[in-house]
N, C-alpha and C. Protein backbone atom coordinates (compact mmCIF):
# COMPACT_ATOMS: atom_id res chain seq x y z
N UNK A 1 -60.69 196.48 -36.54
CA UNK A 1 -60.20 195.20 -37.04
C UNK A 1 -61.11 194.09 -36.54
N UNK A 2 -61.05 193.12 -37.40
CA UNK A 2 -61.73 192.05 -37.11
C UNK A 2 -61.49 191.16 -36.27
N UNK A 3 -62.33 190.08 -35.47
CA UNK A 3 -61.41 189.45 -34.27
C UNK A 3 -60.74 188.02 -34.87
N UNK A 4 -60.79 187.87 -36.07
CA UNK A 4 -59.61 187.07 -37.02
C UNK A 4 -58.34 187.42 -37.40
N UNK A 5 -58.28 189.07 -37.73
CA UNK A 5 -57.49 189.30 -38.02
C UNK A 5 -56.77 189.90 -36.75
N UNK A 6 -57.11 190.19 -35.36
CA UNK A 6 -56.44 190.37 -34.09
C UNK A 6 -55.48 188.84 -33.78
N UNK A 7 -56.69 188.13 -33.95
CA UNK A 7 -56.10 186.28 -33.49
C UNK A 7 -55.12 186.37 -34.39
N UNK A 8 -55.08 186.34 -35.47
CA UNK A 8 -53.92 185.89 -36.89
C UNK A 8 -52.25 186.63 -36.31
N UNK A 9 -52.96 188.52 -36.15
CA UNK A 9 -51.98 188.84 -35.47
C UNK A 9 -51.00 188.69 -34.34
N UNK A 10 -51.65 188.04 -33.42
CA UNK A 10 -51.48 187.82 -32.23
C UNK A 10 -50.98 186.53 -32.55
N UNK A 11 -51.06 185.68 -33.00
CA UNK A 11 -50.84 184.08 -33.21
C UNK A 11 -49.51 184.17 -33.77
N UNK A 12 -48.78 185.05 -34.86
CA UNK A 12 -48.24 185.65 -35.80
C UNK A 12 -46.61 186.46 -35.04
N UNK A 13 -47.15 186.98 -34.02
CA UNK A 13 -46.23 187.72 -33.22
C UNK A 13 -46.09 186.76 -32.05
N UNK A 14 -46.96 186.13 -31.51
CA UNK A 14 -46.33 185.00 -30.20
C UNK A 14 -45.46 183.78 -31.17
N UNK A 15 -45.87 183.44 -32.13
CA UNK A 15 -44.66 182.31 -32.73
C UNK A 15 -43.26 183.13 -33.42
N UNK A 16 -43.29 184.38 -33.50
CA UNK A 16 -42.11 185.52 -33.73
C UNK A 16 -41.45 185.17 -33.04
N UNK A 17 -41.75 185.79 -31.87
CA UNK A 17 -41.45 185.68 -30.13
C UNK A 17 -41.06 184.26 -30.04
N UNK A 18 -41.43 183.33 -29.70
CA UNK A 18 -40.95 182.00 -29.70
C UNK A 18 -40.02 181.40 -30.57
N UNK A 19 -40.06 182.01 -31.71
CA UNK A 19 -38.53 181.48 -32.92
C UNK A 19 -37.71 182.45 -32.28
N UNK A 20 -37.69 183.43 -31.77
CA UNK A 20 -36.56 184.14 -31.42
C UNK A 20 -35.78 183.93 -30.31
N UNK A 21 -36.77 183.30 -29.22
CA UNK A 21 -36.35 182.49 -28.01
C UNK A 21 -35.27 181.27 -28.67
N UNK A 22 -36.15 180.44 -29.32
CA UNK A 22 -35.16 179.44 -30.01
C UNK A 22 -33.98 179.71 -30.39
N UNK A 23 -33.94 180.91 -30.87
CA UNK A 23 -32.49 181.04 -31.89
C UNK A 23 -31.59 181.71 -30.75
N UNK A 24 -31.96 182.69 -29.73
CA UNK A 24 -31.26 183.38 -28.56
C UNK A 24 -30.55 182.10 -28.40
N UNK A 25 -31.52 181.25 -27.59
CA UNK A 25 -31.23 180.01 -26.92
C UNK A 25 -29.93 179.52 -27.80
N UNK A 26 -29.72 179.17 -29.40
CA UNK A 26 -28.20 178.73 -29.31
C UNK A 26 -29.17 176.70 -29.91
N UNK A 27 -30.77 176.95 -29.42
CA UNK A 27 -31.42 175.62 -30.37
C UNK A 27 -31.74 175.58 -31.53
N UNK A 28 -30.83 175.70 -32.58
CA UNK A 28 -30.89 175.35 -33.85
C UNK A 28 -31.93 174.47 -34.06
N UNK A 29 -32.53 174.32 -34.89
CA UNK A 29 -33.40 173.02 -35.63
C UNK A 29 -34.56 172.97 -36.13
N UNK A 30 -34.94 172.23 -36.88
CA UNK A 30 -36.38 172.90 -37.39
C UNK A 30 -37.52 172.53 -35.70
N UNK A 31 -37.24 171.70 -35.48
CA UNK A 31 -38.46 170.98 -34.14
C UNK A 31 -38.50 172.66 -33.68
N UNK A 32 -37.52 173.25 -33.11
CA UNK A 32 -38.13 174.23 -32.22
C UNK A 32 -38.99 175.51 -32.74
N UNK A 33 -38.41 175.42 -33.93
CA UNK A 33 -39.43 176.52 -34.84
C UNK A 33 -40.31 175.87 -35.25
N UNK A 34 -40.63 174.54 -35.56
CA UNK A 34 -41.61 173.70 -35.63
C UNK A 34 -43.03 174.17 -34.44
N UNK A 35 -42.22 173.64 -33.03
CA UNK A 35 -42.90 174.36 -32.06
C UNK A 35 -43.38 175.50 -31.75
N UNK A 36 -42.41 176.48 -31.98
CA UNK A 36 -42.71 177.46 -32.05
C UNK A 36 -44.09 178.44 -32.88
N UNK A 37 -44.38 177.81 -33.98
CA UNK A 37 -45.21 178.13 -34.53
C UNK A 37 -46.67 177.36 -33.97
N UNK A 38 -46.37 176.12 -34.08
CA UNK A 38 -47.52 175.56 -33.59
C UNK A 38 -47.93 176.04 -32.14
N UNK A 39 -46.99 176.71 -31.43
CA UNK A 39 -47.46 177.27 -30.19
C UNK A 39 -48.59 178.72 -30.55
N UNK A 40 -47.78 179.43 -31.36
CA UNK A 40 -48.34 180.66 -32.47
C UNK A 40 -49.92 180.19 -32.98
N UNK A 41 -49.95 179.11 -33.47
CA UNK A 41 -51.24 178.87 -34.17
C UNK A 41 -52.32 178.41 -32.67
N UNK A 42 -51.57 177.52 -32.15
CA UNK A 42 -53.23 177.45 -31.11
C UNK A 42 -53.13 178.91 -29.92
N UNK A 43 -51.99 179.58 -29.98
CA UNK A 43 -52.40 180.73 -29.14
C UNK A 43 -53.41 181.54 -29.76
N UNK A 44 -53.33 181.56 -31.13
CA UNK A 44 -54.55 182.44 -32.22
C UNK A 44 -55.93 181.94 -31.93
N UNK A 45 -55.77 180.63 -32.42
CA UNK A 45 -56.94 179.81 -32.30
C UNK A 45 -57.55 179.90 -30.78
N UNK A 46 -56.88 179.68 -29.55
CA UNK A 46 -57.57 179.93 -28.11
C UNK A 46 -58.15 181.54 -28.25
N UNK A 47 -57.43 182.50 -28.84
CA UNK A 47 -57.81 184.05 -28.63
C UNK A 47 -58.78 184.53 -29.15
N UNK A 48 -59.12 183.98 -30.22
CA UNK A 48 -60.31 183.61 -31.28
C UNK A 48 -61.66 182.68 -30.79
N UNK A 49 -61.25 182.55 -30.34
CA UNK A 49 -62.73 181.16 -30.01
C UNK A 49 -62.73 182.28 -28.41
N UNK A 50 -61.74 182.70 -27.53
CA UNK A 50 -62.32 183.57 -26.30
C UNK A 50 -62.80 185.10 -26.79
N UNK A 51 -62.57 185.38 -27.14
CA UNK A 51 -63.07 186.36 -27.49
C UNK A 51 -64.59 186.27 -28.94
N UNK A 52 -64.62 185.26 -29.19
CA UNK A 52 -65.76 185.06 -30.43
C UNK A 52 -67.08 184.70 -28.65
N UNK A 53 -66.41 183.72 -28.15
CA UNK A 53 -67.15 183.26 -26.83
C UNK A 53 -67.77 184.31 -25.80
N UNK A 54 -66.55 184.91 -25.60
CA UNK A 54 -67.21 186.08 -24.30
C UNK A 54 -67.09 187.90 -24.57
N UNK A 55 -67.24 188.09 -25.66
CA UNK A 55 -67.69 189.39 -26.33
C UNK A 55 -68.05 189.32 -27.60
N UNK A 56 -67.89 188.95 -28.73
CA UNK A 56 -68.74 189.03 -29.75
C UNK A 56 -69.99 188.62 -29.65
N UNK A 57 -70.43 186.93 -28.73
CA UNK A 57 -71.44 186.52 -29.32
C UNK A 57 -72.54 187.42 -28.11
N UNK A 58 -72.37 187.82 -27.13
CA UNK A 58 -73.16 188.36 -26.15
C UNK A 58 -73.35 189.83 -26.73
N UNK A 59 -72.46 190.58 -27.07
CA UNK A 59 -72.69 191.99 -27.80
C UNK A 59 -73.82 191.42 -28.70
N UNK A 60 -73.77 190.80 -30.15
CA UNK A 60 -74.25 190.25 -31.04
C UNK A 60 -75.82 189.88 -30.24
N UNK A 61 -75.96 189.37 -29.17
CA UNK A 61 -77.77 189.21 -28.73
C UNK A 61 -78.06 190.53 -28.28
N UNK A 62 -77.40 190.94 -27.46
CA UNK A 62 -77.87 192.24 -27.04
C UNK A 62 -78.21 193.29 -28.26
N UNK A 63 -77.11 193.02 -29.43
CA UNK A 63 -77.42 193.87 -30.50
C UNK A 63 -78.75 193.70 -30.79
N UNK A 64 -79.02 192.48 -31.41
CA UNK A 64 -80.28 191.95 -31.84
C UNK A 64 -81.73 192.40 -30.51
N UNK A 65 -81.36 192.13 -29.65
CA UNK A 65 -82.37 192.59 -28.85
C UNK A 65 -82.61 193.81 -28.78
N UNK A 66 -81.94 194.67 -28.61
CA UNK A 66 -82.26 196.03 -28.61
C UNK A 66 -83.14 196.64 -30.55
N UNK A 67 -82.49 195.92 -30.97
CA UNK A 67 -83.23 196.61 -32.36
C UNK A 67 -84.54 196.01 -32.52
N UNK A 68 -85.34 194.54 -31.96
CA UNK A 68 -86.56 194.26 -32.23
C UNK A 68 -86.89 195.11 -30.74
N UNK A 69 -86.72 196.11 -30.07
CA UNK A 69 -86.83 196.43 -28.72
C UNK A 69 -87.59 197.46 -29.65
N UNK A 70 -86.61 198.17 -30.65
CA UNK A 70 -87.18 199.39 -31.69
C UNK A 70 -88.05 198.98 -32.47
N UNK A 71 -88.00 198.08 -33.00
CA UNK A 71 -88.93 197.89 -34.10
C UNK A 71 -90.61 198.00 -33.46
N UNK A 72 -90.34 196.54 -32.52
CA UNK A 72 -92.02 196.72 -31.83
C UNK A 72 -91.80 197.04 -31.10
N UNK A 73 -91.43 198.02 -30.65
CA UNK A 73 -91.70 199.21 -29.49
C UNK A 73 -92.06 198.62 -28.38
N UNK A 74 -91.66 197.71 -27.52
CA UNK A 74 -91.74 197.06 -26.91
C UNK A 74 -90.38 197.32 -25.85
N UNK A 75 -90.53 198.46 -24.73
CA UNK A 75 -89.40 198.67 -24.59
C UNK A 75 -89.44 198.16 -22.80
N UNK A 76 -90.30 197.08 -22.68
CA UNK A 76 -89.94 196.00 -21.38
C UNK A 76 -89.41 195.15 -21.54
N UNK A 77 -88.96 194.95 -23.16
CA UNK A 77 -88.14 193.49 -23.06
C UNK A 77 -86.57 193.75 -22.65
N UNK A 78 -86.85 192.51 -22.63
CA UNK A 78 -85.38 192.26 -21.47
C UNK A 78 -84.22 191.32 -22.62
N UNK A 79 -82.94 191.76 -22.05
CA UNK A 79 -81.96 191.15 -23.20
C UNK A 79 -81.38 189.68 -22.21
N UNK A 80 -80.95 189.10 -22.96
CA UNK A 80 -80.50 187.76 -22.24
C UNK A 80 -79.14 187.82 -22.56
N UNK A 81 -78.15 188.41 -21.13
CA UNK A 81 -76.76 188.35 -22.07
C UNK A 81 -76.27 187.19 -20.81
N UNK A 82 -74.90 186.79 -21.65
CA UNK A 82 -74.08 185.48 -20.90
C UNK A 82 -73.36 186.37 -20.07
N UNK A 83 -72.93 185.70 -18.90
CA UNK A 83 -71.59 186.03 -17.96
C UNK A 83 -70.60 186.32 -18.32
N UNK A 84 -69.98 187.29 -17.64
CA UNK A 84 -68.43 187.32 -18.46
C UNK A 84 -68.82 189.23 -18.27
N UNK A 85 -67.72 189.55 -18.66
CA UNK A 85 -67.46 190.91 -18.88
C UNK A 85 -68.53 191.86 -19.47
N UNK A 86 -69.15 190.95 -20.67
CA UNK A 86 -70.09 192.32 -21.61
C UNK A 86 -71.33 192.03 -20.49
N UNK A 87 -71.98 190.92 -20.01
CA UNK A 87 -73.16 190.73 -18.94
C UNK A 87 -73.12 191.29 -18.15
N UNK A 88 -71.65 191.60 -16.84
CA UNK A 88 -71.69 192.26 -15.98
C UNK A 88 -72.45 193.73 -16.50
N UNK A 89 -71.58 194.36 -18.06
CA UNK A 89 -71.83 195.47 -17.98
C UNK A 89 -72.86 196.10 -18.44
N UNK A 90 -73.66 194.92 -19.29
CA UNK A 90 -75.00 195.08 -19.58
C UNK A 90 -75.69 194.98 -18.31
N UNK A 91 -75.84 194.03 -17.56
CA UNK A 91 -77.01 194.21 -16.30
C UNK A 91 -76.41 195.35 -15.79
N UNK A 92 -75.30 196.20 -14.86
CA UNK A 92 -75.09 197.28 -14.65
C UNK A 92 -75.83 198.28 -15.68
N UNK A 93 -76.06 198.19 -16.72
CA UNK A 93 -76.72 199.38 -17.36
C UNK A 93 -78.11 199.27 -17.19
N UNK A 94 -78.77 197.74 -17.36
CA UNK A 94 -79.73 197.66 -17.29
C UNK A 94 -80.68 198.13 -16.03
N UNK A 95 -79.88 197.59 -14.82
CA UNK A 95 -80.10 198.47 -13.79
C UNK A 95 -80.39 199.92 -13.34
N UNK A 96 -79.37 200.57 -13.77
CA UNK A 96 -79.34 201.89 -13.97
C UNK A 96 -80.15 202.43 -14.51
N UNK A 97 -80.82 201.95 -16.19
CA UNK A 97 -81.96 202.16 -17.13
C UNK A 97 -83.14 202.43 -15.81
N UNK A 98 -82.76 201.45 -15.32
CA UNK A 98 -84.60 201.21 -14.37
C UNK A 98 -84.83 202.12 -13.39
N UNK A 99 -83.48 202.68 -12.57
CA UNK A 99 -83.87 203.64 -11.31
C UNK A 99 -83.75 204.89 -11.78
N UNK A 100 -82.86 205.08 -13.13
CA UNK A 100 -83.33 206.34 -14.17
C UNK A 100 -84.71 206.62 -13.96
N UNK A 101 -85.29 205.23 -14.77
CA UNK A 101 -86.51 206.02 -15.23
C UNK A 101 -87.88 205.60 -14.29
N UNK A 102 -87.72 205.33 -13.34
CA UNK A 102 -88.62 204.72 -12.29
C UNK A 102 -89.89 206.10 -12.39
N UNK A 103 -89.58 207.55 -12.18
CA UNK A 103 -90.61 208.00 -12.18
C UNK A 103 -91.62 207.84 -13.59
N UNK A 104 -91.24 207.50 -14.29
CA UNK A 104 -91.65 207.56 -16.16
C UNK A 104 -92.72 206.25 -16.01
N UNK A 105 -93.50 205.80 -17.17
CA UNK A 105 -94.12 205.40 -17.59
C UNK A 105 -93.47 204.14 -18.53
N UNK A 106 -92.14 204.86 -18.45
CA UNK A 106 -91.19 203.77 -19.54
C UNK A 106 -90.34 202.87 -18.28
N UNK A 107 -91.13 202.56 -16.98
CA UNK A 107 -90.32 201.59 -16.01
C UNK A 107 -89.13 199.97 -16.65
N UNK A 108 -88.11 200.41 -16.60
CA UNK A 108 -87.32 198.58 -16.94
C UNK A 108 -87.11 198.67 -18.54
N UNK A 109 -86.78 200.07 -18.88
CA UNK A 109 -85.98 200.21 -20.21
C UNK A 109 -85.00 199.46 -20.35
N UNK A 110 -85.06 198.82 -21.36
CA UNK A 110 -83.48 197.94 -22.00
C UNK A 110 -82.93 197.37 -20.51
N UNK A 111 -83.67 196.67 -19.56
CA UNK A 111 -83.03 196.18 -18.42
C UNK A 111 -82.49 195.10 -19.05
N UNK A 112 -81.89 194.48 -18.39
CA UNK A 112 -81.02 193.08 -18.60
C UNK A 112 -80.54 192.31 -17.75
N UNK A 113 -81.11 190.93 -17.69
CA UNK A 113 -80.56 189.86 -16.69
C UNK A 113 -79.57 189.11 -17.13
N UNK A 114 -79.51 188.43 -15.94
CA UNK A 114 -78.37 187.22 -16.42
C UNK A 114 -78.58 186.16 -16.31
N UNK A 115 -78.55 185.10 -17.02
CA UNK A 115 -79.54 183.62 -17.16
C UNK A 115 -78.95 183.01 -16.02
């Protein structure tokens, strides 16, 4: 699934959740389902923009880097990923790539820093 259609979901089921609080509660009215939804829509919207922020767009360079890595065979370049979760686990690999192959000729395969 797409990370629009996770947000939509997720946005979709927390304003569920929140009209149902309302109505438990015994608060009739449109304001609280009013609220309720609008709580729904920017919880989507925050889940969407964090996740577009700290895993799509860093996967997405690393993607790109690794395939001009193939094309021109150029396999010292280095990927530039952001902080956050996918960076940690790219430089952890990138690392690893390097004491792999330290005896080889192919030294600092697909390594990766962090800006």
């Amino acid at each position: 699934m797409g990370l629009s259609v996770i947000s939509i979901l997720f946005g979709v089921f927390t304003a569920l959740g929140a009209s149902l609080a309302v109505y438990v509660s015994g608060a009739h009215g449109s304001v609280g389902y009013l609220a309720s939804w609008t709580l729904g829509g920017v919880g989507a919207l925050g889940l969407w923009l964090s996740l577009r922020t700290l895993v799509a767009a860093p996967l997405r360079t690393l993607e790109t880097t690794i395939r001009e890595m193939r094309q021109d065979g150029d396999l010292t370049r280095r990927a530039r990923v952001a902080a956050g979760p996918v960076g940690a686990s790219a430089f952890a690999a990138g690392q690893g790539s390097a004491k792999r192959e330290a005896g080889t000729s192919r030294v600092g395969v697909c390594a990766c820093v962090l800006p």
